[in-house]
N, C-alpha and C. Protein backbone atom coordinates (compact mmCIF):
# COMPACT_ATOMS: atom_id res chain seq x y z
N UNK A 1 0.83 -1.20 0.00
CA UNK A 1 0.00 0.00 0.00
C UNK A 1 0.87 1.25 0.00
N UNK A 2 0.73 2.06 -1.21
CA UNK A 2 1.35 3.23 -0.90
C UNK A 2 0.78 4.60 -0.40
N UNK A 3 0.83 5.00 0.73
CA UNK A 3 0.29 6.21 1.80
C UNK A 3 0.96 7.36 1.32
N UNK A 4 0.28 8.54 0.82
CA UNK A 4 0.38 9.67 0.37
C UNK A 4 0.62 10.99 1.48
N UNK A 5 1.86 11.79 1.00
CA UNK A 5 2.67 12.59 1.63
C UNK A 5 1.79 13.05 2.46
N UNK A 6 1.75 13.57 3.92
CA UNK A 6 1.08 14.34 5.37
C UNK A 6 1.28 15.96 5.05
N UNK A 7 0.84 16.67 5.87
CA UNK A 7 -0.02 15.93 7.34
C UNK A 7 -1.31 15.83 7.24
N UNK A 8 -2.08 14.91 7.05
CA UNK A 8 -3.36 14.30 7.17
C UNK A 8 -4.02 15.61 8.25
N UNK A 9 -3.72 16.14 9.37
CA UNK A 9 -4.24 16.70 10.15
C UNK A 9 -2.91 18.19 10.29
N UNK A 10 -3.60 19.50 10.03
CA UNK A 10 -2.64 20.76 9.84
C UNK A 10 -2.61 20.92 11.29
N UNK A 11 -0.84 21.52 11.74
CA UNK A 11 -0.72 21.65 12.92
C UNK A 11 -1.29 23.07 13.33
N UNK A 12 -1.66 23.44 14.81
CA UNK A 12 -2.09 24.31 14.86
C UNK A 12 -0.61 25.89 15.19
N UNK A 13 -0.94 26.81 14.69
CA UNK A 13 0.17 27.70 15.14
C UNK A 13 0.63 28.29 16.60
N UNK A 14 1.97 28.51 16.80
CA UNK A 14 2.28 28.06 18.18
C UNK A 14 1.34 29.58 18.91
N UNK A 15 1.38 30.64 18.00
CA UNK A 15 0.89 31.44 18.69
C UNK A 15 -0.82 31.86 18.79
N UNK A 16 -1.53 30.59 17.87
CA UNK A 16 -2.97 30.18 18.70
C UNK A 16 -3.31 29.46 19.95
N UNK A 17 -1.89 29.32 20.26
CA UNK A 17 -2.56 28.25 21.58
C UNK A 17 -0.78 29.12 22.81
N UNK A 18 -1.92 30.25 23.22
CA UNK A 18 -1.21 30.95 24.22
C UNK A 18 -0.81 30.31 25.55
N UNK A 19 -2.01 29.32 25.77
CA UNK A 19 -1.51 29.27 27.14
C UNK A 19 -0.69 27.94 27.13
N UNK A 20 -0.38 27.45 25.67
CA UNK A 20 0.58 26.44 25.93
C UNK A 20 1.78 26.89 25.84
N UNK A 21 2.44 28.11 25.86
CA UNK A 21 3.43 29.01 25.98
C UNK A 21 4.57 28.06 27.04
N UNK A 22 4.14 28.12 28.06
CA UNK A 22 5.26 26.79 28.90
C UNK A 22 5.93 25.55 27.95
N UNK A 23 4.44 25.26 27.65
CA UNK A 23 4.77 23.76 27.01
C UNK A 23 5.61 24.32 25.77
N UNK A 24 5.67 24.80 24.73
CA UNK A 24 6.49 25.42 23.66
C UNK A 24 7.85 25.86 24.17
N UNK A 25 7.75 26.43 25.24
CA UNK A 25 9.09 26.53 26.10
C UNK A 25 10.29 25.65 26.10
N UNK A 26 9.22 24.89 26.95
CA UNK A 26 10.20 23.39 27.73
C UNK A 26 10.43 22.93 26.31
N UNK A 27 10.01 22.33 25.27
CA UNK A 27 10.21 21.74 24.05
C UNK A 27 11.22 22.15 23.54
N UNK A 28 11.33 23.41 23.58
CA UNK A 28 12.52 24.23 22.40
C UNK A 28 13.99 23.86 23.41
N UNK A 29 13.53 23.96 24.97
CA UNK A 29 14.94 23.78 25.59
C UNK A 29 15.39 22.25 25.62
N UNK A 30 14.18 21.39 25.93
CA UNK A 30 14.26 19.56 25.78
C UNK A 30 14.70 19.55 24.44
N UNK A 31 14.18 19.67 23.41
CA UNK A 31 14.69 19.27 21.91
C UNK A 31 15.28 20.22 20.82
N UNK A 32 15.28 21.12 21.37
CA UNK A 32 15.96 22.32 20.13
C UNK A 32 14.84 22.90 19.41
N UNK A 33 13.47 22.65 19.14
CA UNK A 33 12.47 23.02 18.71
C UNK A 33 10.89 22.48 18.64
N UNK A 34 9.69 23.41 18.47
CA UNK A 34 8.66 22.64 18.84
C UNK A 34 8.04 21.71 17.67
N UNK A 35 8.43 20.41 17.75
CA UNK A 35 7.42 19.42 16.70
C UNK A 35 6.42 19.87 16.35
N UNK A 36 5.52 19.63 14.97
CA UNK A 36 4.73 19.74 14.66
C UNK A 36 4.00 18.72 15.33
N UNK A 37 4.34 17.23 15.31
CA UNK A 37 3.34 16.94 16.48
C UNK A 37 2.53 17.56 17.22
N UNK A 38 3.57 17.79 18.69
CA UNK A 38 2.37 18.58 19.61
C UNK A 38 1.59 20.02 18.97
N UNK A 39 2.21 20.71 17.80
CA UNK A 39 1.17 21.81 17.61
C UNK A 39 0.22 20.99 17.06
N UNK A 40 -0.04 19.60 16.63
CA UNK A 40 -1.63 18.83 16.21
C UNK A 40 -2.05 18.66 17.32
N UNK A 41 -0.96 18.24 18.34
CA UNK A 41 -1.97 17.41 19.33
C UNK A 41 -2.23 18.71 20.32
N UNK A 42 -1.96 19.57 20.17
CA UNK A 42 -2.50 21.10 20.76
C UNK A 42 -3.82 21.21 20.81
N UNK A 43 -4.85 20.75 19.90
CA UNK A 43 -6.41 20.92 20.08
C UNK A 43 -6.64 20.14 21.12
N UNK A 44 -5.88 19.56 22.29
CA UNK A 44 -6.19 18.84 23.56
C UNK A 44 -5.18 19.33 24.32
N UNK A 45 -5.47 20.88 24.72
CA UNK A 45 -4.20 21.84 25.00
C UNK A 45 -3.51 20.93 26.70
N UNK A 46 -4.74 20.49 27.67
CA UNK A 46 -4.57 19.69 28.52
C UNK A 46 -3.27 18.69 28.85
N UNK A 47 -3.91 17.45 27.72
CA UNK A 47 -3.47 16.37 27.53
C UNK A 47 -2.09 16.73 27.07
N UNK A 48 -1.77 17.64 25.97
CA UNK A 48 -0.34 17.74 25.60
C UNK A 48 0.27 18.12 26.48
N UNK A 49 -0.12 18.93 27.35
CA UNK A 49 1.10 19.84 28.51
C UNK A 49 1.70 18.44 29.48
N UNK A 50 0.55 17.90 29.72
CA UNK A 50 0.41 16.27 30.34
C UNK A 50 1.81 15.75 29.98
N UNK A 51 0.96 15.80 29.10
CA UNK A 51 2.27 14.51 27.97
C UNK A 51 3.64 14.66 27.79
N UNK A 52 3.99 16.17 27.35
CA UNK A 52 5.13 16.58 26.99
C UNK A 52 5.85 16.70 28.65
N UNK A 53 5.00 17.39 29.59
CA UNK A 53 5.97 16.86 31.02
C UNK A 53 6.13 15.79 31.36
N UNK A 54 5.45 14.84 31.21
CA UNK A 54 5.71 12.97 31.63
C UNK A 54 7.07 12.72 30.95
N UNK A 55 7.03 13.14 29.76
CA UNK A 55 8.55 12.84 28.48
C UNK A 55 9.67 13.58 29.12
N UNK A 56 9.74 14.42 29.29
CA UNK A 56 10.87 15.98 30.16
C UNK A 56 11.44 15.01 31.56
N UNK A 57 10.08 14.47 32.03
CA UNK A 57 10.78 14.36 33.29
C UNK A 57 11.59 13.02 33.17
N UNK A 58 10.68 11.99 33.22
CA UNK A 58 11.19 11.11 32.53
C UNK A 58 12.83 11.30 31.99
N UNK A 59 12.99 11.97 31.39
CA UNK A 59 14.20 11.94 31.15
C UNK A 59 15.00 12.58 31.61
N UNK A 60 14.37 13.38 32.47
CA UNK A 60 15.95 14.31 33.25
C UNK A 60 15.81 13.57 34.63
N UNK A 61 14.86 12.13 34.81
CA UNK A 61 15.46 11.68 36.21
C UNK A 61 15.47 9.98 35.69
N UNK A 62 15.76 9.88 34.83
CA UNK A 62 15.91 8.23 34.41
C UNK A 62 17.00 8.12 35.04
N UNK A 63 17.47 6.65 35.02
CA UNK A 63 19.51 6.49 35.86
C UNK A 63 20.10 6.33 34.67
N UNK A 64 19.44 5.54 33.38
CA UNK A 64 19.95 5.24 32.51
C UNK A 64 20.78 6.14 31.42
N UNK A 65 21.74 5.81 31.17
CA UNK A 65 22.75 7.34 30.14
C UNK A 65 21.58 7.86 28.82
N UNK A 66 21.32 9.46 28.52
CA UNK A 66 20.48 9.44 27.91
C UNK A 66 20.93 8.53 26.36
N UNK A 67 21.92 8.33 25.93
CA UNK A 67 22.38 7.29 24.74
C UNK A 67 21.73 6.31 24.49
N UNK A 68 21.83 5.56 25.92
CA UNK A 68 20.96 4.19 25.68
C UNK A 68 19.26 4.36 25.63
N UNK A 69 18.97 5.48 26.20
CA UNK A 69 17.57 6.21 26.13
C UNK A 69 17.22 6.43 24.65
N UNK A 70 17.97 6.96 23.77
CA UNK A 70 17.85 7.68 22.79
C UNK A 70 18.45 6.46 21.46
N UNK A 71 19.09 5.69 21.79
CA UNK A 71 18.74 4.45 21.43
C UNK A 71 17.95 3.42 21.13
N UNK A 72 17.37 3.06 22.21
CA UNK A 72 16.22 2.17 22.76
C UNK A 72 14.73 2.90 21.71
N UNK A 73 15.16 4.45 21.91
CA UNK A 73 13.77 5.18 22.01
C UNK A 73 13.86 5.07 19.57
N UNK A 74 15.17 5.27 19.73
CA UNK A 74 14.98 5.02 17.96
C UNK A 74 14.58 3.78 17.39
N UNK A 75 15.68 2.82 17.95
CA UNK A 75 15.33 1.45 17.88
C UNK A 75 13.79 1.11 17.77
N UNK A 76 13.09 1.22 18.69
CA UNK A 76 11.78 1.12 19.06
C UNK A 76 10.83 1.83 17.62
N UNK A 77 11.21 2.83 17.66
CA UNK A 77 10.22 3.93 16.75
C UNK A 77 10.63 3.25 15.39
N UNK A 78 11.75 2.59 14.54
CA UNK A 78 12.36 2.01 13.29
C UNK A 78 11.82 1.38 13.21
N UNK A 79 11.38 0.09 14.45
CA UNK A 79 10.53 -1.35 14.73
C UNK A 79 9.45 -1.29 14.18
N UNK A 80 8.85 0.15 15.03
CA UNK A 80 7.09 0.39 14.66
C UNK A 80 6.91 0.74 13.63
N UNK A 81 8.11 1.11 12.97
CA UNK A 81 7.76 1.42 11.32
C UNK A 81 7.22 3.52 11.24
N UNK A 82 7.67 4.02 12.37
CA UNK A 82 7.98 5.58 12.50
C UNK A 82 9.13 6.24 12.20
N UNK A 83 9.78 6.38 11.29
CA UNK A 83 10.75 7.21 11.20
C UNK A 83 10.73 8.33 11.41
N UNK A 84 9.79 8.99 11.77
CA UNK A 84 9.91 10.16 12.30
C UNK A 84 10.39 10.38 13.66
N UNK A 85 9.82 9.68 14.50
CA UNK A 85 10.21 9.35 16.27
C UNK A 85 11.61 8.68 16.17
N UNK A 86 11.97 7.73 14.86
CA UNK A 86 13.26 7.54 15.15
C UNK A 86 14.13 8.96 14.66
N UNK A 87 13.73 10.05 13.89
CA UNK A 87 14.36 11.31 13.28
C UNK A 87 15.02 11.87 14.70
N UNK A 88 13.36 11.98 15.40
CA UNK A 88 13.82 12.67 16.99
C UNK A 88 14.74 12.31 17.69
N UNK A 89 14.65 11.22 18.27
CA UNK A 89 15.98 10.24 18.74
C UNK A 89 16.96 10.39 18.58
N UNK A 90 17.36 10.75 17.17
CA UNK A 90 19.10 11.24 16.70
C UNK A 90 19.00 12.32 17.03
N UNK A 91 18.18 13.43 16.90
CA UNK A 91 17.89 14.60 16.86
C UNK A 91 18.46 14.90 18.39
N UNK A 92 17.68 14.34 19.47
CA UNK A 92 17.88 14.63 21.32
C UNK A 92 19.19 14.17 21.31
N UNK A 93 19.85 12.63 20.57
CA UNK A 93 21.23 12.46 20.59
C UNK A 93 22.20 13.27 20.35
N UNK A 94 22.03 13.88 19.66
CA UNK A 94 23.02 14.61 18.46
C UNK A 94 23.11 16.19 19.26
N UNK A 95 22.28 16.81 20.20
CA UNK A 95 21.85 17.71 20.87
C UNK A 95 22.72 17.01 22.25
N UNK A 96 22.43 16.09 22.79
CA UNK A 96 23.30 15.78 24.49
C UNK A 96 24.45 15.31 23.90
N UNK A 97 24.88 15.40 23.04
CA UNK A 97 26.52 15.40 22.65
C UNK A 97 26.90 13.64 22.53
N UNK A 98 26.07 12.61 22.29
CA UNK A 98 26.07 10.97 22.23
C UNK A 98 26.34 10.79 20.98
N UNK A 99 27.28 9.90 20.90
CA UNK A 99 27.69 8.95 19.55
C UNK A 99 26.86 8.95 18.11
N UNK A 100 26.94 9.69 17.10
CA UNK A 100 26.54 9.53 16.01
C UNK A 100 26.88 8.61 15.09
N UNK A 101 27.72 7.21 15.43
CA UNK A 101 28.10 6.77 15.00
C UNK A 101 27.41 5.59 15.43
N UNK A 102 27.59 5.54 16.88
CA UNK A 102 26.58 4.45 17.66
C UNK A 102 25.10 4.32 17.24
N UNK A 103 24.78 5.62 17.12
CA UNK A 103 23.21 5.98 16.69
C UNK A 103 22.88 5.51 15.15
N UNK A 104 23.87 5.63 14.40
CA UNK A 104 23.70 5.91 12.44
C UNK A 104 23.78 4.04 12.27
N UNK A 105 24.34 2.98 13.69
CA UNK A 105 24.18 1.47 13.26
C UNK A 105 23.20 0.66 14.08
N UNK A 106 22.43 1.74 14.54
CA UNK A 106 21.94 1.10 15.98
C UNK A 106 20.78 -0.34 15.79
N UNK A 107 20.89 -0.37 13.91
CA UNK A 107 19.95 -1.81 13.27
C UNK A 107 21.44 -2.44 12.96
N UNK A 108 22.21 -2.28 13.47
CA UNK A 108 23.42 -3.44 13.52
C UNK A 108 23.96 -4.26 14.72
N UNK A 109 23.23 -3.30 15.91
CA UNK A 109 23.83 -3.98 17.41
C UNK A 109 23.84 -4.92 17.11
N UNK A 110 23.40 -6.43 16.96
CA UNK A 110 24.06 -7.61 17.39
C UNK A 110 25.34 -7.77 17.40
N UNK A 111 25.81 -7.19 16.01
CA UNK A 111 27.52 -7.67 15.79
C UNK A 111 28.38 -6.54 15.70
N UNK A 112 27.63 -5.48 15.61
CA UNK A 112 28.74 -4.56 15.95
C UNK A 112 29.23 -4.27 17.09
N UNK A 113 30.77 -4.11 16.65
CA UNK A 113 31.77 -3.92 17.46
C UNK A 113 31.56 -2.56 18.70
N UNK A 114 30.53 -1.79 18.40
CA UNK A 114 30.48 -0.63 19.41
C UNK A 114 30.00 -0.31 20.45
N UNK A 115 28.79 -1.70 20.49
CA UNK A 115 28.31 -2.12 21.27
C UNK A 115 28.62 -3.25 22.11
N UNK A 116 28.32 -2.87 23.45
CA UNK A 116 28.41 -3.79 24.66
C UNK A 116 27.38 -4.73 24.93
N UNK A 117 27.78 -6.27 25.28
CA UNK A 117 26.25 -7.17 25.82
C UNK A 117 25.40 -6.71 26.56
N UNK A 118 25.36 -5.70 27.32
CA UNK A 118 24.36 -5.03 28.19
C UNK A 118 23.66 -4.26 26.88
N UNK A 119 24.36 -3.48 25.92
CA UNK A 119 23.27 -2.73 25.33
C UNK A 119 22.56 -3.60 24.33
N UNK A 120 23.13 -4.58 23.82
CA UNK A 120 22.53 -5.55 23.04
C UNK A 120 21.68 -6.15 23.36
N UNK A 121 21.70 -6.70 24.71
CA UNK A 121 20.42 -7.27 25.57
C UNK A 121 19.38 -6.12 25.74
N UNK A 122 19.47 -4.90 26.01
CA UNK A 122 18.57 -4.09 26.06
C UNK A 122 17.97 -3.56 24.63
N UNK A 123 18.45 -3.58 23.42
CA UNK A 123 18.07 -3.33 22.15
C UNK A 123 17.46 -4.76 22.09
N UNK A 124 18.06 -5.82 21.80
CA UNK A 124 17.15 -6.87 21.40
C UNK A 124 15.73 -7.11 22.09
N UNK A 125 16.08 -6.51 23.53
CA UNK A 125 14.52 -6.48 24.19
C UNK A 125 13.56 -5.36 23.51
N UNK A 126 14.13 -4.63 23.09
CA UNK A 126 13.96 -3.57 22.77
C UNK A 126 12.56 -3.78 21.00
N UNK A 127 13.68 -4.21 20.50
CA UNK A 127 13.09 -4.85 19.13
C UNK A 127 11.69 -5.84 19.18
N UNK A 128 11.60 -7.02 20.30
CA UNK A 128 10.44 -7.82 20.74
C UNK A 128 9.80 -7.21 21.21
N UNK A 129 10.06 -5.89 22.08
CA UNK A 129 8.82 -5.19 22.82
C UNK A 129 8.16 -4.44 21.85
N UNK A 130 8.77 -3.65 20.87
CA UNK A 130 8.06 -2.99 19.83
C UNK A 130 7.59 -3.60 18.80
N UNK A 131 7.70 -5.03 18.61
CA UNK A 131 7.06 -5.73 17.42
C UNK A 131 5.49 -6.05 18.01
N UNK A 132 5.10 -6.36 16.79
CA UNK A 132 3.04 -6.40 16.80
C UNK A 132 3.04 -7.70 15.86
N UNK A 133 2.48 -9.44 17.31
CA UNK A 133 2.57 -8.85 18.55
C UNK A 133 3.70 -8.97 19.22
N UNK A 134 4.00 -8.30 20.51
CA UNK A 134 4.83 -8.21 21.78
C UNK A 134 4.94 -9.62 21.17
N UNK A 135 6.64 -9.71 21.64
CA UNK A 135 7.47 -11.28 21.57
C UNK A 135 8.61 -11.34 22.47
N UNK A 136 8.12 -10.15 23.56
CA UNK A 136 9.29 -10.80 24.84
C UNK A 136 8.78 -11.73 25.18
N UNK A 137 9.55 -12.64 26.16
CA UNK A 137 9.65 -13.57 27.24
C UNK A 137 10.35 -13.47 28.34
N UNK A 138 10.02 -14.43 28.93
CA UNK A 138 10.59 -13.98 30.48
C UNK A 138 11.95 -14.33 30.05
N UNK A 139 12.88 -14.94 29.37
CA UNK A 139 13.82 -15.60 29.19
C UNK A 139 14.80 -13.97 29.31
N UNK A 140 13.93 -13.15 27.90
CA UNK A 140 14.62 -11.35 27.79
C UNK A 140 15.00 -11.12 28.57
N UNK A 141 13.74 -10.86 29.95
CA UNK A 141 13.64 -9.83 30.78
C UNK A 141 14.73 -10.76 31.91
N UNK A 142 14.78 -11.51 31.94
CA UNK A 142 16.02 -12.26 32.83
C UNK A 142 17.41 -11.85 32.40
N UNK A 143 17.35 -12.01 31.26
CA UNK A 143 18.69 -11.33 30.47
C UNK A 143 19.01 -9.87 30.61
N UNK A 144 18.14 -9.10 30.33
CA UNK A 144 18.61 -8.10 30.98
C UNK A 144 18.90 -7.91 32.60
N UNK A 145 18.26 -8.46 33.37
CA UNK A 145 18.62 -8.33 34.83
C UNK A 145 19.76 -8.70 34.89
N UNK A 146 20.72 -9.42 34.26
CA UNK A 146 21.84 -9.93 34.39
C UNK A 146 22.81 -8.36 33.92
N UNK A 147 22.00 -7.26 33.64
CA UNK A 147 23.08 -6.19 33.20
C UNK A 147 22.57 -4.93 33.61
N UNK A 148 21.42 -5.14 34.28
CA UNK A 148 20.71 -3.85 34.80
C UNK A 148 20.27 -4.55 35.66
N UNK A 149 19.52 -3.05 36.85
CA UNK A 149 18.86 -3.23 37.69
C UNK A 149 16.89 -3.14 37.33
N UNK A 150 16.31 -3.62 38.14
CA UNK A 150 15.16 -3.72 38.11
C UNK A 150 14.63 -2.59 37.82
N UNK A 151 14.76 -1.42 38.56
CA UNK A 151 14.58 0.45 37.96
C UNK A 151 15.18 0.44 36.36
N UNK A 152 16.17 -0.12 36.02
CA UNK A 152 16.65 0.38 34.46
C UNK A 152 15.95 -0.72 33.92
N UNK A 153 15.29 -1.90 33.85
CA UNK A 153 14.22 -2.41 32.95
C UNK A 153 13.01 -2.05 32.87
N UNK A 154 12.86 -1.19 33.94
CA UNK A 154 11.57 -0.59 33.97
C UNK A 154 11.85 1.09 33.12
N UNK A 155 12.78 1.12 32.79
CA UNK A 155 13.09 2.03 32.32
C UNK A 155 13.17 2.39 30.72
N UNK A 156 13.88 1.26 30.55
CA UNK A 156 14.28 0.71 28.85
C UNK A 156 12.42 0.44 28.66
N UNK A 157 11.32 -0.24 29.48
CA UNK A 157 10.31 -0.72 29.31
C UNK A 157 9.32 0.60 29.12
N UNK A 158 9.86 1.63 29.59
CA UNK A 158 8.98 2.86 29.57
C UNK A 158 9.42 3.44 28.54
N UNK A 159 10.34 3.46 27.65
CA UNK A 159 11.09 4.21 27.17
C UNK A 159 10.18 3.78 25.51
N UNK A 160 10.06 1.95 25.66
CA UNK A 160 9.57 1.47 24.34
C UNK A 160 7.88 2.43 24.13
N UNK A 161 7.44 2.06 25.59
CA UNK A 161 5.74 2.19 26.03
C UNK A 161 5.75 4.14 25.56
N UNK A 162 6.25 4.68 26.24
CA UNK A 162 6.24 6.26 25.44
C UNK A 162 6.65 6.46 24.32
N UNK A 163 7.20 5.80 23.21
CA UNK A 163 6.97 5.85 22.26
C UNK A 163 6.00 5.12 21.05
N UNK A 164 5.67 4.47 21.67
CA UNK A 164 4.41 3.88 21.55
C UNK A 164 3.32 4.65 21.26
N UNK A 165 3.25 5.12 21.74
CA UNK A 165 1.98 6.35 21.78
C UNK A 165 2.39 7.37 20.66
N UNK A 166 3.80 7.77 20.91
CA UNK A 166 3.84 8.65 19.35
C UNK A 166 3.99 7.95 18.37
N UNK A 167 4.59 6.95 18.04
CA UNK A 167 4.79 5.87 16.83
C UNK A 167 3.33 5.97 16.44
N UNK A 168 2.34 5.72 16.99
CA UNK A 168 0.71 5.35 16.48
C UNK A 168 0.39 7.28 16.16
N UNK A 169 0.81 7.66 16.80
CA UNK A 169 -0.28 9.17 16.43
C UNK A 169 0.45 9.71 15.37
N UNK A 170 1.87 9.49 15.35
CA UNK A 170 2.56 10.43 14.25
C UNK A 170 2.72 9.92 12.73
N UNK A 171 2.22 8.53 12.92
CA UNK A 171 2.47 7.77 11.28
C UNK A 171 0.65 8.20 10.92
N UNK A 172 -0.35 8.11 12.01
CA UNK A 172 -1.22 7.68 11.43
C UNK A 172 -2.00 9.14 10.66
N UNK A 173 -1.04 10.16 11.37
CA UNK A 173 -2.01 11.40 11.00
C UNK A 173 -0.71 12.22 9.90
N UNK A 174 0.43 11.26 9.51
CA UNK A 174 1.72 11.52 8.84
C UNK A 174 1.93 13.09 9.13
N UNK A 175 2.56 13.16 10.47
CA UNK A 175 3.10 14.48 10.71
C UNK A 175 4.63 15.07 9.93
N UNK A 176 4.29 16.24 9.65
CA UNK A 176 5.63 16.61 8.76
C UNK A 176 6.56 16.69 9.21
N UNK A 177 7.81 15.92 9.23
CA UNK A 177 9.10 16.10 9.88
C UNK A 177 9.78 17.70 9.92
N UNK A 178 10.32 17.95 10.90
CA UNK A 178 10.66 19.28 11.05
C UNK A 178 12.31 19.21 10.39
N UNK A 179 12.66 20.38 10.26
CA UNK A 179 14.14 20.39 9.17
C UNK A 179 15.11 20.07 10.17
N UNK A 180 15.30 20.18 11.54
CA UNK A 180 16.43 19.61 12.21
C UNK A 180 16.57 18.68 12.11
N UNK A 181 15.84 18.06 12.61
CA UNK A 181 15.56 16.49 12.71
C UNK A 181 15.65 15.56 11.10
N UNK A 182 15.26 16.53 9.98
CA UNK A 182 15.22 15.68 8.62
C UNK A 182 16.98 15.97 8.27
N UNK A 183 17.57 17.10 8.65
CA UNK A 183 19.21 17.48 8.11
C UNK A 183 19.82 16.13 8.47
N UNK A 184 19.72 16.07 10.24
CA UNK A 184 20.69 15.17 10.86
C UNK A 184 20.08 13.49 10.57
N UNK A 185 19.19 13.51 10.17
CA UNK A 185 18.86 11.84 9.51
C UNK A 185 19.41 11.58 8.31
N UNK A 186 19.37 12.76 7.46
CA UNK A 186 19.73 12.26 6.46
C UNK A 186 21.37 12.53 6.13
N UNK A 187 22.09 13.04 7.13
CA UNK A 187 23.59 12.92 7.16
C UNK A 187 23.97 11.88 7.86
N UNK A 188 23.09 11.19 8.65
CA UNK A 188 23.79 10.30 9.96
C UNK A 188 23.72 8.92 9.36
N UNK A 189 22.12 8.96 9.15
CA UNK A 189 21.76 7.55 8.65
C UNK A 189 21.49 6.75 7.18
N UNK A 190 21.64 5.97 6.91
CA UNK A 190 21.74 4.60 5.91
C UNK A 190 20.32 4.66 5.05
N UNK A 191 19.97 5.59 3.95
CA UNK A 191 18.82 5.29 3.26
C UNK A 191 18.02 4.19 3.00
N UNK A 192 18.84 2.84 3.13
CA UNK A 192 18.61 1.83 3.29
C UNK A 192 17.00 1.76 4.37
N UNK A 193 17.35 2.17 5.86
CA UNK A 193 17.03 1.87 7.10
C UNK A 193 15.93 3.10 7.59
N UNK A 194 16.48 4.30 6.95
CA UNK A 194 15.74 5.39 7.21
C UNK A 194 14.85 6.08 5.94
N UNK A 195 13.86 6.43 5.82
CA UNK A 195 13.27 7.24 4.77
C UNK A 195 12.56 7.92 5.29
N UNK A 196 11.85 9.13 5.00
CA UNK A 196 11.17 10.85 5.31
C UNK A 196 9.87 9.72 5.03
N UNK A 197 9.64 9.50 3.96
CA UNK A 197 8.37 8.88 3.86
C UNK A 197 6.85 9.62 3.59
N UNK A 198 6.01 9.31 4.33
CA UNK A 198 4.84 10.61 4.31
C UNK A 198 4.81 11.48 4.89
N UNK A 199 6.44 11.30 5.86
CA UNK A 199 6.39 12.79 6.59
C UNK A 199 7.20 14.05 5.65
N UNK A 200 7.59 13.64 4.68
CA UNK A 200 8.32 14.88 3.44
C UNK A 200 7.57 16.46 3.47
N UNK A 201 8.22 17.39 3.59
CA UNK A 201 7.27 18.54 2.95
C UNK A 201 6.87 18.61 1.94
């Protein structure tokens, strides 16, 4: 099936929705700029402020290095078949100063050399948790305990589950990738693995 270029749903402008002024804030300082995402998901001015602080915090009190965060969180979004959420991912990487190199193979962990068995066990969990359907087992989640603590699987596990939620809203309403995020994908990563897709301008 071929799905025709977005955005299915026009974002709203940042300066119709005043009192999300905070939330536009925190975004530009968390990611370098505000997604068109949340200006769609802005007609639920509530729910987004919600949302976008659960993500903020989340990540400025995880234990886990934001790398393997921003990892996990691409990995995951590539799985679901979002390249856009995986765009972001490099995007927050490439911004906290983490491996662009680590990031541009991160559909190679098994055998690449750059990676460690702890992060491999957490990507391969990573890959079963985001496939449809779910194909962990307890066998995974044992495996990772052998390299994390119980807080960092619950962590890597939140990390798949919040993107989850954007993987489904951002393919289905094909939000337009923003130009930071489309520069550094398409210098970092493997056309092969990555494509703009229906999110193109």
């Amino acid at each position: 099936m071929t799905r025709s270029k977005g955005p299915y749903l026009q974002p709203l402008r940042r300066e119709d929705c005043p009192a999300l002024e905070p939330t536009w804030a925190a975004l530009e300082e968390f990611l370098g700029f505000v997604p068109n995402a949340e200006l769609i998901m802005a007609r639920m001015p509530r729910s987004t402020a919600i949302l976008v602080d659960a993500v903020r915090i989340f990540f400025s009190t995880a234990s886990l290095p934001t790398e393997l965060l921003s990892l996990v969180g691409m990995l995951s979004s590539s799985t679901a078949g979002c390249d856009y959420c995986a765009s972001h991912n490099l995007s927050k990487a490439y911004d906290d100063g983490d491996s662009m190199q680590k990031m541009a193979v991160v559909w190679e962990f098994e055998t690449h050399p750059l990676f460690s068995d702890a992060e491999r066990a957490a990507l391969a969990f990573t890959v079963k948790a985001s496939s449809s359907p779910n194909a962990v087992t307890k066998a995974d989640v044992d495996l990772l305990l052998t390299h994390y603590t119980e807080t960092e699987v619950t962590e890597i596990t939140a990390v798949v589950s919040m993107f989850g939620i954007f993987n489904r809203f951002n393919d289905s309403v094909a939000v337009t990738l923003e130009s930071t995020p489309l520069t550094l994908a398409k210098k970092y990563l493997d056309s092969d693995r990555w494509q703009v897709g229906v999110h193109a301008k």
